[in-house]
N, C-alpha and C. Protein backbone atom coordinates (compact mmCIF):
# COMPACT_ATOMS: atom_id res chain seq x y z
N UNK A 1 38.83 95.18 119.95
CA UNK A 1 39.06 96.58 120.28
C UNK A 1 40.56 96.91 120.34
N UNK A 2 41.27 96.26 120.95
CA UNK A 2 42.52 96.09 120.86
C UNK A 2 43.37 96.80 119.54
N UNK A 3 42.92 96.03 118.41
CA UNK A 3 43.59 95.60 117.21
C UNK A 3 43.04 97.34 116.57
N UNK A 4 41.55 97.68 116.78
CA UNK A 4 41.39 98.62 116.59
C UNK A 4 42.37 99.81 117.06
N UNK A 5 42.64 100.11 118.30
CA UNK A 5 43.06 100.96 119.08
C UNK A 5 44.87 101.14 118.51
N UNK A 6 45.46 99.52 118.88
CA UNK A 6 46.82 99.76 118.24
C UNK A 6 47.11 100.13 116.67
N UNK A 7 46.12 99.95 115.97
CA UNK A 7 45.66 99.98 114.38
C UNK A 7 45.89 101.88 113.83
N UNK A 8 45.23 102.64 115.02
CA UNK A 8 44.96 104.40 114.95
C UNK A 8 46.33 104.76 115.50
N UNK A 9 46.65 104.49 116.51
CA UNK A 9 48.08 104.70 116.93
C UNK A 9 49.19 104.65 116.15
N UNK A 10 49.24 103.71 115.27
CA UNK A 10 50.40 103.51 114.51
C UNK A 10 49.95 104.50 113.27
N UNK A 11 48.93 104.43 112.55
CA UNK A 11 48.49 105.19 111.61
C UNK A 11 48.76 106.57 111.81
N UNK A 12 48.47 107.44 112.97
CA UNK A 12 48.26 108.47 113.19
C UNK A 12 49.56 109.09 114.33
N UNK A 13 50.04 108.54 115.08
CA UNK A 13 51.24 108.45 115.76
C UNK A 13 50.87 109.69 116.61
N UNK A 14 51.36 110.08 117.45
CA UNK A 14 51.49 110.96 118.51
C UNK A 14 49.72 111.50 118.48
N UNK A 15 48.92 112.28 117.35
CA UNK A 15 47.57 112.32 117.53
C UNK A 15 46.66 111.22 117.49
N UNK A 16 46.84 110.32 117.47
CA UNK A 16 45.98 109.20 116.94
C UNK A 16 46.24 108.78 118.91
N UNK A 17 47.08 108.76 119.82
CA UNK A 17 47.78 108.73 121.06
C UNK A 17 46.72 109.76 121.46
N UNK A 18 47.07 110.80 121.34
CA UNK A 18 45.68 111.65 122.03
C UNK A 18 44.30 111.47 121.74
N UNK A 19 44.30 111.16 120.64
CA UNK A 19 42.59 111.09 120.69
C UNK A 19 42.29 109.86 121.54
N UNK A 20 42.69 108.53 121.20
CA UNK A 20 42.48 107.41 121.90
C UNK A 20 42.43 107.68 123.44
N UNK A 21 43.74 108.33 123.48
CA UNK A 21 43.26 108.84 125.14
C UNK A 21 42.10 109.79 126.08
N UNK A 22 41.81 110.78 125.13
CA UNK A 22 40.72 111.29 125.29
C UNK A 22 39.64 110.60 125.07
N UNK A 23 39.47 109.48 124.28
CA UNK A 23 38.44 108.93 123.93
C UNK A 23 38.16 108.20 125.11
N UNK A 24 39.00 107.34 125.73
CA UNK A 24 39.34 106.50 126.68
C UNK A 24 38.69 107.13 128.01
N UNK A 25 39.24 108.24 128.27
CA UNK A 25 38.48 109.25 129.50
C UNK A 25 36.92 109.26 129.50
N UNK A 26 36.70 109.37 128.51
CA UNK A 26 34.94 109.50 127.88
C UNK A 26 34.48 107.93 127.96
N UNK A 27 34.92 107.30 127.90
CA UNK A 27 34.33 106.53 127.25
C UNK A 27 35.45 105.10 127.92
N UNK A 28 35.21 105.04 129.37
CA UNK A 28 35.95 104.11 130.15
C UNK A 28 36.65 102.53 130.16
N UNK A 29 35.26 101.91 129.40
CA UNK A 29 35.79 100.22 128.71
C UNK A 29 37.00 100.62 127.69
N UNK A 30 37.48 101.49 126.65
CA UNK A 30 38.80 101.56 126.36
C UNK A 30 40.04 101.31 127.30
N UNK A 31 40.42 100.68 127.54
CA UNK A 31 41.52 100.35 128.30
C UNK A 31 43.05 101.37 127.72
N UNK A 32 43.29 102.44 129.12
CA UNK A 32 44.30 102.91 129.42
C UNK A 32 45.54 102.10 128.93
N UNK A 33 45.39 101.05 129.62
CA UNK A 33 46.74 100.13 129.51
C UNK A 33 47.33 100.10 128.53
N UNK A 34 46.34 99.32 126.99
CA UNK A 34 46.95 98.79 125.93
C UNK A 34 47.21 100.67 125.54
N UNK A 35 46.81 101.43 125.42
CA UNK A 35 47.51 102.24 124.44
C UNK A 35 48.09 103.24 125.26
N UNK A 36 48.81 103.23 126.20
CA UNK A 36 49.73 103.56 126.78
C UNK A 36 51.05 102.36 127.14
N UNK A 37 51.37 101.26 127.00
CA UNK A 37 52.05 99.97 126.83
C UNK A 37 52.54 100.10 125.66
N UNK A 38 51.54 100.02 124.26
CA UNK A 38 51.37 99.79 123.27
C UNK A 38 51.96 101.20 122.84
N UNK A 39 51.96 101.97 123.25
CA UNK A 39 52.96 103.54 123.35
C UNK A 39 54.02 103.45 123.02
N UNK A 40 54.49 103.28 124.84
CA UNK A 40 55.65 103.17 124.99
C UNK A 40 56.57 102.15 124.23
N UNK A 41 55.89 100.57 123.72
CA UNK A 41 56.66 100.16 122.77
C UNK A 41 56.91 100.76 121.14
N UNK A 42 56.26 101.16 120.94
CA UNK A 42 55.81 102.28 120.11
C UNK A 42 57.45 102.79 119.79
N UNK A 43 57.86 103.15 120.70
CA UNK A 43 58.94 104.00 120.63
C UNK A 43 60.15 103.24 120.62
N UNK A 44 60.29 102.06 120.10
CA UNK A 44 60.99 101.01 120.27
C UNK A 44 61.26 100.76 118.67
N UNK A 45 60.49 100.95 117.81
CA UNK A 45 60.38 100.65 116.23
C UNK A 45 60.46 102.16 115.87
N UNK A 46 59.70 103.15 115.98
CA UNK A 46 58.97 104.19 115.14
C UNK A 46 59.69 105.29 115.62
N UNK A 47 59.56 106.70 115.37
CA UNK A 47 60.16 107.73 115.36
C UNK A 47 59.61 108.44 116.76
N UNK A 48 58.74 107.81 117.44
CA UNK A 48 58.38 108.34 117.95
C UNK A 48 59.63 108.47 119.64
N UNK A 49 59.06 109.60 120.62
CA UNK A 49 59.61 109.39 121.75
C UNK A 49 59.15 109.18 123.20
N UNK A 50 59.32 108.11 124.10
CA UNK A 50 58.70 108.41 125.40
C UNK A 50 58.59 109.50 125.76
N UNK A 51 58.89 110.42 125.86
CA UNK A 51 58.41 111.79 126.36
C UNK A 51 57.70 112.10 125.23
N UNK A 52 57.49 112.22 124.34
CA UNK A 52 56.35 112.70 123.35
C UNK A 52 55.25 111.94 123.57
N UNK A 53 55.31 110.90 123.82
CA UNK A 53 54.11 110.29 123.97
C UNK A 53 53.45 110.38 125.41
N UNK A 54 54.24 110.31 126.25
CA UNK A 54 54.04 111.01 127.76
C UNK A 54 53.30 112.63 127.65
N UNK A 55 53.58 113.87 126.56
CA UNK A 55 53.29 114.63 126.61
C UNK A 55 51.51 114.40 125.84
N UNK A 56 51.43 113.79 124.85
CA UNK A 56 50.64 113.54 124.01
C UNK A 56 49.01 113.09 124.84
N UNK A 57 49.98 111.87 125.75
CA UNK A 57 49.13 110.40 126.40
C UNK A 57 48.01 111.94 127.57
N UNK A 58 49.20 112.62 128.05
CA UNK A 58 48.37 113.38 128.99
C UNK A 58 47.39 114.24 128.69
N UNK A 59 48.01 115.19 127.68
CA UNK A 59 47.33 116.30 127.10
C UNK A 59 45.96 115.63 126.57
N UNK A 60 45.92 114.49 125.87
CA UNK A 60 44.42 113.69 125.27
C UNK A 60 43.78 113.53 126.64
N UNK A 61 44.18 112.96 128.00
CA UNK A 61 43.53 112.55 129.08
C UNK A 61 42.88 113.95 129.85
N UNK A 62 44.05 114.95 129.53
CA UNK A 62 43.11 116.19 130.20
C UNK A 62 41.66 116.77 129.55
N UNK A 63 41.86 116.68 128.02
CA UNK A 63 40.54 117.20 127.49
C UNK A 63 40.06 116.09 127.61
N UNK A 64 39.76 114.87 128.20
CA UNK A 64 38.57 114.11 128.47
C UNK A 64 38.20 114.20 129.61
N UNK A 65 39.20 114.64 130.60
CA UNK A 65 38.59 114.74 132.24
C UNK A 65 37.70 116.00 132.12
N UNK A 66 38.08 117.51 131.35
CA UNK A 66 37.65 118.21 130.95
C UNK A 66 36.23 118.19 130.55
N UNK A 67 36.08 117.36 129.38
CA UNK A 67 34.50 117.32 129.12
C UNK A 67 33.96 116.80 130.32
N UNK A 68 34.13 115.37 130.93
CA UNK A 68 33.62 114.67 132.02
C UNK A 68 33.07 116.04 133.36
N UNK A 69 33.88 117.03 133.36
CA UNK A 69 33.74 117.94 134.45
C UNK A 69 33.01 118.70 133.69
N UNK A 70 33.08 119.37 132.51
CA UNK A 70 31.46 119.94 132.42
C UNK A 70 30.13 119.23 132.27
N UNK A 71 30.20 118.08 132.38
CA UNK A 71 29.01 117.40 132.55
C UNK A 71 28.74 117.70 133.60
N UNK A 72 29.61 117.23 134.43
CA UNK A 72 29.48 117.01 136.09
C UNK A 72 28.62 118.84 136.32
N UNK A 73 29.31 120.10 135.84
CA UNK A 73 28.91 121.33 136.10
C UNK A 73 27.44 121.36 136.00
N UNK A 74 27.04 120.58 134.74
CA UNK A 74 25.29 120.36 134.31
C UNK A 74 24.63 120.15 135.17
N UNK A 75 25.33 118.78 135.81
CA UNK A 75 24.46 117.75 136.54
C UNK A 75 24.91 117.87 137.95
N UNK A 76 25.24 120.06 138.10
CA UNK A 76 25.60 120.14 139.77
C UNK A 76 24.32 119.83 140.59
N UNK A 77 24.95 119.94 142.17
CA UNK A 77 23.74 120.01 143.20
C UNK A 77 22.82 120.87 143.43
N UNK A 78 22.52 121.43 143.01
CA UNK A 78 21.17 122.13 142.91
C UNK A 78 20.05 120.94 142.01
N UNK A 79 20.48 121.04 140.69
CA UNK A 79 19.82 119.77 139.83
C UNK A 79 19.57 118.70 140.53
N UNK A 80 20.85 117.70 141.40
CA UNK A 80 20.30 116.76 142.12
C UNK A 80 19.36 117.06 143.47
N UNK A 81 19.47 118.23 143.93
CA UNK A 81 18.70 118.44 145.03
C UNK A 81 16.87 118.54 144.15
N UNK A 82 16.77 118.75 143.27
CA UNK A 82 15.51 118.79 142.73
C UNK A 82 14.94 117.38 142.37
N UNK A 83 16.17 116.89 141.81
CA UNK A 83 15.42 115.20 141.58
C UNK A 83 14.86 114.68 142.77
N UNK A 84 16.32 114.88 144.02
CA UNK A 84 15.85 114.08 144.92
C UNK A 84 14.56 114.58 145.81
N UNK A 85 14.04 116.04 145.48
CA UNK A 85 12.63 116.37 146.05
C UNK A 85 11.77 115.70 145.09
N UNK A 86 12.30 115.36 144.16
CA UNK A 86 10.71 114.36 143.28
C UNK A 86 10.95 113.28 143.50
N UNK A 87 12.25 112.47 143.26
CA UNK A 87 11.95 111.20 143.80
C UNK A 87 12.78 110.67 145.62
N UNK A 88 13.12 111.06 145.86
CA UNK A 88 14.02 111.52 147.23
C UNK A 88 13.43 110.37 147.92
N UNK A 89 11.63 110.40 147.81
CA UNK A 89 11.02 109.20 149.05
C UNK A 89 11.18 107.75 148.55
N UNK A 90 11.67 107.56 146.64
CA UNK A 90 11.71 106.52 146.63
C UNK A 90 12.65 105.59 146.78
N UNK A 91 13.97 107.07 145.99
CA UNK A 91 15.61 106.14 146.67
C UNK A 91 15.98 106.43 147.97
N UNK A 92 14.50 106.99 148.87
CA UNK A 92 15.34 106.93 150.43
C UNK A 92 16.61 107.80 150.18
N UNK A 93 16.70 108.88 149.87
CA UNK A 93 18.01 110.08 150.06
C UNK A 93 16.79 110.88 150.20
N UNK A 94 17.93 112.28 151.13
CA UNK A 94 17.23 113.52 151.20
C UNK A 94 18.39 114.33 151.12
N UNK A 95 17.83 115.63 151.18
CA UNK A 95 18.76 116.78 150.05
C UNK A 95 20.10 116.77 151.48
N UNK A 96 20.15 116.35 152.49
CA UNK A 96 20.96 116.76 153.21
C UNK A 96 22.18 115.39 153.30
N UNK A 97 21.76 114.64 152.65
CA UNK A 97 22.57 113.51 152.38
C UNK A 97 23.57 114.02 150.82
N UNK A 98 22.73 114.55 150.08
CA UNK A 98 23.53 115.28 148.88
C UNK A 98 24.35 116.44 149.28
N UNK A 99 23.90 117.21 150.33
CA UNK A 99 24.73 118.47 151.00
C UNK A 99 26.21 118.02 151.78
N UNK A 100 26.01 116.81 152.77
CA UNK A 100 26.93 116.17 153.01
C UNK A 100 27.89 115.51 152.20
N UNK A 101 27.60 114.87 151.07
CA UNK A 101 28.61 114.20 150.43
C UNK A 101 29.28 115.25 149.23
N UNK A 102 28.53 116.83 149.22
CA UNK A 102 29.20 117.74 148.38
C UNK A 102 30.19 118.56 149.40
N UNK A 103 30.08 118.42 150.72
CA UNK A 103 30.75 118.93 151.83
C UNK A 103 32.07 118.22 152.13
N UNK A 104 31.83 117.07 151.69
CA UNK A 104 33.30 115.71 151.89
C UNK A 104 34.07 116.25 150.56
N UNK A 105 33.37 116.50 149.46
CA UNK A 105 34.17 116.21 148.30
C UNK A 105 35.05 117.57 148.17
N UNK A 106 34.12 118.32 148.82
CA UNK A 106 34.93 120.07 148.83
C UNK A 106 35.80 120.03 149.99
N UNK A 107 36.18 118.92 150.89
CA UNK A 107 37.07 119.29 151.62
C UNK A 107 37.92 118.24 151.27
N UNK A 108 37.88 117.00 150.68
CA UNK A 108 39.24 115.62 150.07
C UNK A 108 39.07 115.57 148.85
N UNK A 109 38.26 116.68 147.96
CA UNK A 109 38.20 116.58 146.96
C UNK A 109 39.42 116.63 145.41
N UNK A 110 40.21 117.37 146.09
CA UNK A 110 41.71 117.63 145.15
C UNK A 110 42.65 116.53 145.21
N UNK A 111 42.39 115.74 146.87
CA UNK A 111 43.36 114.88 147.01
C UNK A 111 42.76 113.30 145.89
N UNK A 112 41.54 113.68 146.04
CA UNK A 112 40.60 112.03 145.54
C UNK A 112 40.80 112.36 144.38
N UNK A 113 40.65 113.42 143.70
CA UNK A 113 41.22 113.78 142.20
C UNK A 113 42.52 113.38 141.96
N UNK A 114 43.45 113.57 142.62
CA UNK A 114 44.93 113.03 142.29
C UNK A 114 45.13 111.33 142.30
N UNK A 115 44.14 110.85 143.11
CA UNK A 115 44.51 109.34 143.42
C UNK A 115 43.98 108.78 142.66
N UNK A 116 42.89 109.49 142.54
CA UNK A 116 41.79 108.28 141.82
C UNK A 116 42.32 108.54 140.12
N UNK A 117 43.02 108.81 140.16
CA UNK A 117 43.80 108.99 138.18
C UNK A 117 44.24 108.14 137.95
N UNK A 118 44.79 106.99 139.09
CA UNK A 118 45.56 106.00 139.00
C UNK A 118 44.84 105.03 139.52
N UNK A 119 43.67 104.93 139.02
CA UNK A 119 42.86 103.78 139.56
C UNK A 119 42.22 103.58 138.17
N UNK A 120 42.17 102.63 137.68
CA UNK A 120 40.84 102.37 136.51
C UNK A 120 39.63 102.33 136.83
N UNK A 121 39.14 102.85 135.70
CA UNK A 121 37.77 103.22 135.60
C UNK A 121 37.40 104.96 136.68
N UNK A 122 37.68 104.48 137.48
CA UNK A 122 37.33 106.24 138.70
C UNK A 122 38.52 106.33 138.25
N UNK A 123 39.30 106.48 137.43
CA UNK A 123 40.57 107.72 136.94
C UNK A 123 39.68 108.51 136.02
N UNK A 124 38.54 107.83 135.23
CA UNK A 124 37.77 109.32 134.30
C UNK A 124 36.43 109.62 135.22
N UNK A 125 36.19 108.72 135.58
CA UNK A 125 34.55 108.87 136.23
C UNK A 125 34.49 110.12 137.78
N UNK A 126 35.87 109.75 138.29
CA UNK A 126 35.99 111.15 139.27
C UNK A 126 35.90 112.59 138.86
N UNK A 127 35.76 112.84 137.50
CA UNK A 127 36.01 114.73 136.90
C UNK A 127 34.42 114.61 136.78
N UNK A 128 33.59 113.83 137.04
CA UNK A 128 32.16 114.31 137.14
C UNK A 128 31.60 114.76 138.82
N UNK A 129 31.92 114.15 139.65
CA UNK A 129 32.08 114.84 140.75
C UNK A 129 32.30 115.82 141.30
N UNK A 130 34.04 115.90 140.60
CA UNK A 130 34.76 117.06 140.62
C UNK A 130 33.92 118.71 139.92
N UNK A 131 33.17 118.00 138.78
CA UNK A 131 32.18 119.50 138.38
C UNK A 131 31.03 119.39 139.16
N UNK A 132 30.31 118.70 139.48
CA UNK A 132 29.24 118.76 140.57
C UNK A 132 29.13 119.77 141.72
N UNK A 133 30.30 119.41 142.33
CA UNK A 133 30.92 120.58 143.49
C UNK A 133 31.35 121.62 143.14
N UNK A 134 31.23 121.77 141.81
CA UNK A 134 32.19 123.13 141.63
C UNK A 134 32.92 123.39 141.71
N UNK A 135 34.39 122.64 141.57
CA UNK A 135 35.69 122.56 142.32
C UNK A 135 36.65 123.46 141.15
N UNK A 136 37.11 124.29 142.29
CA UNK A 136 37.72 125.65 140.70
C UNK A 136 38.74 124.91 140.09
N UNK A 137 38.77 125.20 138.98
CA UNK A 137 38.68 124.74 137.64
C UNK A 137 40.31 124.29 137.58
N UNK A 138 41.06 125.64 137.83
CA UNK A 138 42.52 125.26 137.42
C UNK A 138 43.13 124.32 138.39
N UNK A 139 42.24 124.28 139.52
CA UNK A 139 42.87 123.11 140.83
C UNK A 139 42.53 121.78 140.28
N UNK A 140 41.25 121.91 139.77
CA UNK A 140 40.81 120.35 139.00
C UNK A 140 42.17 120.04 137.71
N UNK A 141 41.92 121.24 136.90
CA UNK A 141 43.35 120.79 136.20
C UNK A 141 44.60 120.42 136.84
N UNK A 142 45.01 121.05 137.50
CA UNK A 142 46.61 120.93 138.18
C UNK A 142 46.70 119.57 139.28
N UNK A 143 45.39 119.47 139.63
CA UNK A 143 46.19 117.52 140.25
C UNK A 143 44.93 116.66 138.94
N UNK A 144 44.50 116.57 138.19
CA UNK A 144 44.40 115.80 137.33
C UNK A 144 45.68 115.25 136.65
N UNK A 145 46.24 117.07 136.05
CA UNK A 145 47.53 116.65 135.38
C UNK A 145 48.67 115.86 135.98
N UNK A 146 48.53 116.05 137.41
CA UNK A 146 50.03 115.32 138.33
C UNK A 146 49.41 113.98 138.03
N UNK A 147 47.61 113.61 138.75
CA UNK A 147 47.57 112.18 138.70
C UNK A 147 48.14 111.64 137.25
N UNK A 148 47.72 112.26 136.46
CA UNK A 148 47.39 111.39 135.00
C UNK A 148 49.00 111.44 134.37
N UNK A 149 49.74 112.13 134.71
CA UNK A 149 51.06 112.28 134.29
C UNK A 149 51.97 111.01 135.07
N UNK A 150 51.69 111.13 136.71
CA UNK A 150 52.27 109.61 137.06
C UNK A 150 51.84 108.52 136.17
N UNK A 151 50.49 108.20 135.99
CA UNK A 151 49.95 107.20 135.73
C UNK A 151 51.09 106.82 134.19
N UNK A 152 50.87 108.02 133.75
CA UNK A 152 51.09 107.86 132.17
C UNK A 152 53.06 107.64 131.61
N UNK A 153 53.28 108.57 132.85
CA UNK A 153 54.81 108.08 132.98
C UNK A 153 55.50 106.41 132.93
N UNK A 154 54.95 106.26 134.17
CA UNK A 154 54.81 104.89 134.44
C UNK A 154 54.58 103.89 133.58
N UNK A 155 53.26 104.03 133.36
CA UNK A 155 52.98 102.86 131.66
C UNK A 155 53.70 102.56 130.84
N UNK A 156 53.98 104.15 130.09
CA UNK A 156 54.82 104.28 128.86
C UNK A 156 55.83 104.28 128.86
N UNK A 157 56.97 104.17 130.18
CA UNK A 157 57.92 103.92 130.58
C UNK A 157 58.30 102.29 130.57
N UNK A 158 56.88 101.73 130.96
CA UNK A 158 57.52 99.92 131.37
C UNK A 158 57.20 99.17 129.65
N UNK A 159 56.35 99.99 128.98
CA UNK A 159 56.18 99.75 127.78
C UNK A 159 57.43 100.16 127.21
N UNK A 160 58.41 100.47 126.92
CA UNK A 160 58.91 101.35 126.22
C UNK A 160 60.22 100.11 126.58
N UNK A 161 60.11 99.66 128.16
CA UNK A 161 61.30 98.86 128.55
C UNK A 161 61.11 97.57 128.11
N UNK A 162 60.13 96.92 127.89
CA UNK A 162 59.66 95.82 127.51
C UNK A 162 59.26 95.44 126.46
N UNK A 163 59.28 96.73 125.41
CA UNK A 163 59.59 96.60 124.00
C UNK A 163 58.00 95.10 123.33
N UNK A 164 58.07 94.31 122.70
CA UNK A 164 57.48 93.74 122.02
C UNK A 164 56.84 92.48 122.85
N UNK A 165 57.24 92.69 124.18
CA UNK A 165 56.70 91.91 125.86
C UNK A 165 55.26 92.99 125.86
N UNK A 166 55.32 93.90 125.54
CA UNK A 166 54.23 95.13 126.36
C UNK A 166 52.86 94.17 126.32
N UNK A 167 52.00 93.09 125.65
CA UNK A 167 50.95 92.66 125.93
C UNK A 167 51.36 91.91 127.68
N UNK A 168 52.54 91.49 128.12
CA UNK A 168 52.67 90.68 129.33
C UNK A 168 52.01 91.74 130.25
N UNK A 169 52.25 93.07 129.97
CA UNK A 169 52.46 94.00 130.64
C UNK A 169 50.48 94.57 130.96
N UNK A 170 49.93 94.43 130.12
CA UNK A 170 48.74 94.52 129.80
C UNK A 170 47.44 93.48 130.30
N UNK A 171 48.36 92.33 130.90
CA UNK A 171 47.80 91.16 131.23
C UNK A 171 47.90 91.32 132.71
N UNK A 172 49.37 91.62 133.02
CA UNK A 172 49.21 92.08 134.29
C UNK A 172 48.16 92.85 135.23
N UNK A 173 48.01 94.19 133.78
CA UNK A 173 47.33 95.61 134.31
C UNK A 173 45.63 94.91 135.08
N UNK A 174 45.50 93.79 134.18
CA UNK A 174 43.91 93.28 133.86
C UNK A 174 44.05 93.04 135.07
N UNK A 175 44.85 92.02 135.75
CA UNK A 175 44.54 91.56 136.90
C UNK A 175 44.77 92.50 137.66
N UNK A 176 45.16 93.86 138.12
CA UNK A 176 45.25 95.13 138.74
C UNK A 176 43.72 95.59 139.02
N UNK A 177 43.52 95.99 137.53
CA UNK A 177 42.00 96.50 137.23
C UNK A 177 40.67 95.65 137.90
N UNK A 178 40.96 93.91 137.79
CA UNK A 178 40.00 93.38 138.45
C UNK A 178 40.12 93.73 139.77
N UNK A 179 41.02 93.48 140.67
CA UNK A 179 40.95 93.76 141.74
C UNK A 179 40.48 94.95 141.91
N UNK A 180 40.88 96.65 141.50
CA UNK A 180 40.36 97.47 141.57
C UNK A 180 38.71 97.35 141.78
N UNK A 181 38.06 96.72 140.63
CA UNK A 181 36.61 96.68 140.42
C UNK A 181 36.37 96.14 141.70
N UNK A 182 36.78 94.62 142.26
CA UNK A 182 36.38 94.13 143.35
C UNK A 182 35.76 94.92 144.68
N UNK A 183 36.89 95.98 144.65
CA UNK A 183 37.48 96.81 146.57
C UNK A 183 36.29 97.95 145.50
N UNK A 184 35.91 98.15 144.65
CA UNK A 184 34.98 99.28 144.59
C UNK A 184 33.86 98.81 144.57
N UNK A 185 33.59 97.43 143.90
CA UNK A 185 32.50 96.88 144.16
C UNK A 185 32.01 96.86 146.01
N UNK A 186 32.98 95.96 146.22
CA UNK A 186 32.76 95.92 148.05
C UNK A 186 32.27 97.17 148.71
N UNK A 187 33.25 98.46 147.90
CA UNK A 187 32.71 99.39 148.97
C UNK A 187 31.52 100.00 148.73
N UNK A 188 30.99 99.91 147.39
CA UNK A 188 29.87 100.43 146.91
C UNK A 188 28.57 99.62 147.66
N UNK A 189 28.92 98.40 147.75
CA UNK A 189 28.12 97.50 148.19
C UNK A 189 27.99 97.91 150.09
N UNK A 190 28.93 97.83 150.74
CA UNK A 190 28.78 98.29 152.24
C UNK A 190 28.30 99.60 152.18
N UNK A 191 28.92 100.14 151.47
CA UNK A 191 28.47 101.95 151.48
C UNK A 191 26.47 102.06 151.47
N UNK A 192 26.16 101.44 150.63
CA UNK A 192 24.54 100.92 150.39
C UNK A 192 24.12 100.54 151.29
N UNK A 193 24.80 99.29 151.90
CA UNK A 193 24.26 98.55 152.99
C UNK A 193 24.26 99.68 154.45
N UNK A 194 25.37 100.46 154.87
CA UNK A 194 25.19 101.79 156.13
C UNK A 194 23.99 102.39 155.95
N UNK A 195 24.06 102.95 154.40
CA UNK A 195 23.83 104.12 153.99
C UNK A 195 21.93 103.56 154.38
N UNK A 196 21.35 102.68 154.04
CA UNK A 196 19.82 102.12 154.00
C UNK A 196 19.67 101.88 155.57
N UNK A 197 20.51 100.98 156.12
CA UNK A 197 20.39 100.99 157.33
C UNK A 197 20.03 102.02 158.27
N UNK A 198 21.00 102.69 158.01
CA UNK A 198 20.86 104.35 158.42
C UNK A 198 19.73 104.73 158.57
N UNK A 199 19.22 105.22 157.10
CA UNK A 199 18.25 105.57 157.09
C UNK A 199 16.34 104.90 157.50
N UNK A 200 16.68 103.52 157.62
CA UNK A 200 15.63 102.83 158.49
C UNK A 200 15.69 103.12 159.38
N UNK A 201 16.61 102.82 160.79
CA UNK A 201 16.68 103.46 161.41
C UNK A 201 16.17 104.80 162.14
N UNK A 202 16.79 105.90 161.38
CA UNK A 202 16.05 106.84 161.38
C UNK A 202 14.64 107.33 161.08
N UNK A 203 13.99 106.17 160.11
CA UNK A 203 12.95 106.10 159.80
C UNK A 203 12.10 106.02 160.97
């Protein structure tokens, strides 16, 4: 995938940078890293410039958070409040467990949008949330763009410094990203474990 990804980039230069990035948003196992690294060295041989590619890297990441949030609009709470009256008794949720966690997201919801841009994997998977709740539109844009602009600064910046090193840089990210998965795994996993408890309990 790799060889693929740096393969369109060079071919296509500054758009071949956006699409990959948009693609990447959609479509999460693409790894951010290499073609934002792979960018910024980019600009080390070719005509291209860190800030062009900084402008490029973002603008592709917004129309993918973009689509991701009109999904999310599809698949708002009303829709899940209907599943969970058909199947509600079997995953143990009820509609007021969906009312609550659309009540959290509408009140830390702009801030979890900004952070989570700089997290792999929940840097694209958070703009489905974000349309779920309904979260107006140009606020979803305006801290997407801050998260995804740090993120993208950053990258294509240490790529750009590290020139024909940028895979060291990429090796690093991996071990970043695992850990990430870990602390989301964990919390997904305790979050399950309250969340059932709970509801026995109450049972």
């Amino acid at each position: 995938m790799e060889n693929w990804i740096t393969d369109i980039m060079e071919k296509f230069g500054y758009v071949g940078i956006l699409l990959m990035i948009a693609l990447e948003n959609v479509f999460p196992p693409i790894p951010s890293e290499v073609i934002l690294t792979f960018g910024g060295f980019m600009t080390t041989y070719t005509k291209l410039t860190v800030p062009g590619v900084i402008i490029a890297a973002t603008i592709g990441s917004v129309v993918g958070a973009v689509i991701l949030y009109g999904i999310g609009r599809l698949l708002d709470v009303e829709r899940l409040e209907k599943i969970v009256d058909r199947w509600g008794h079997i995953l143990r949720v009820k509609k007021e467990d969906i009312r609550k966690a659309d009540a959290w997201f509408d009140k830390y919801g702009y801030w979890t949008v900004l952070f989570c841009r700089m997290i792999p994997l929940i840097r694209s998977l958070i703009s489905i949330p974000a349309g779920m709740s309904n979260m107006k539109f140009g606020m979803f844009l305006l801290f997407t763009t801050i998260g995804t602009l740090i993120w993208n600064v950053i990258l294509v910046s240490v790529g750009a410094a590290v020139g024909d090193s940028w895979e060291n840089i990429v090796a690093f990210m991996d071990v970043y990203s695992n850990i990430a998965y870990a602390v989301i795994a964990v919390a997904v996993i305790a979050f399950l474990f309250f969340f059932f408890r709970k509801r026995r309990k109450s049972a």
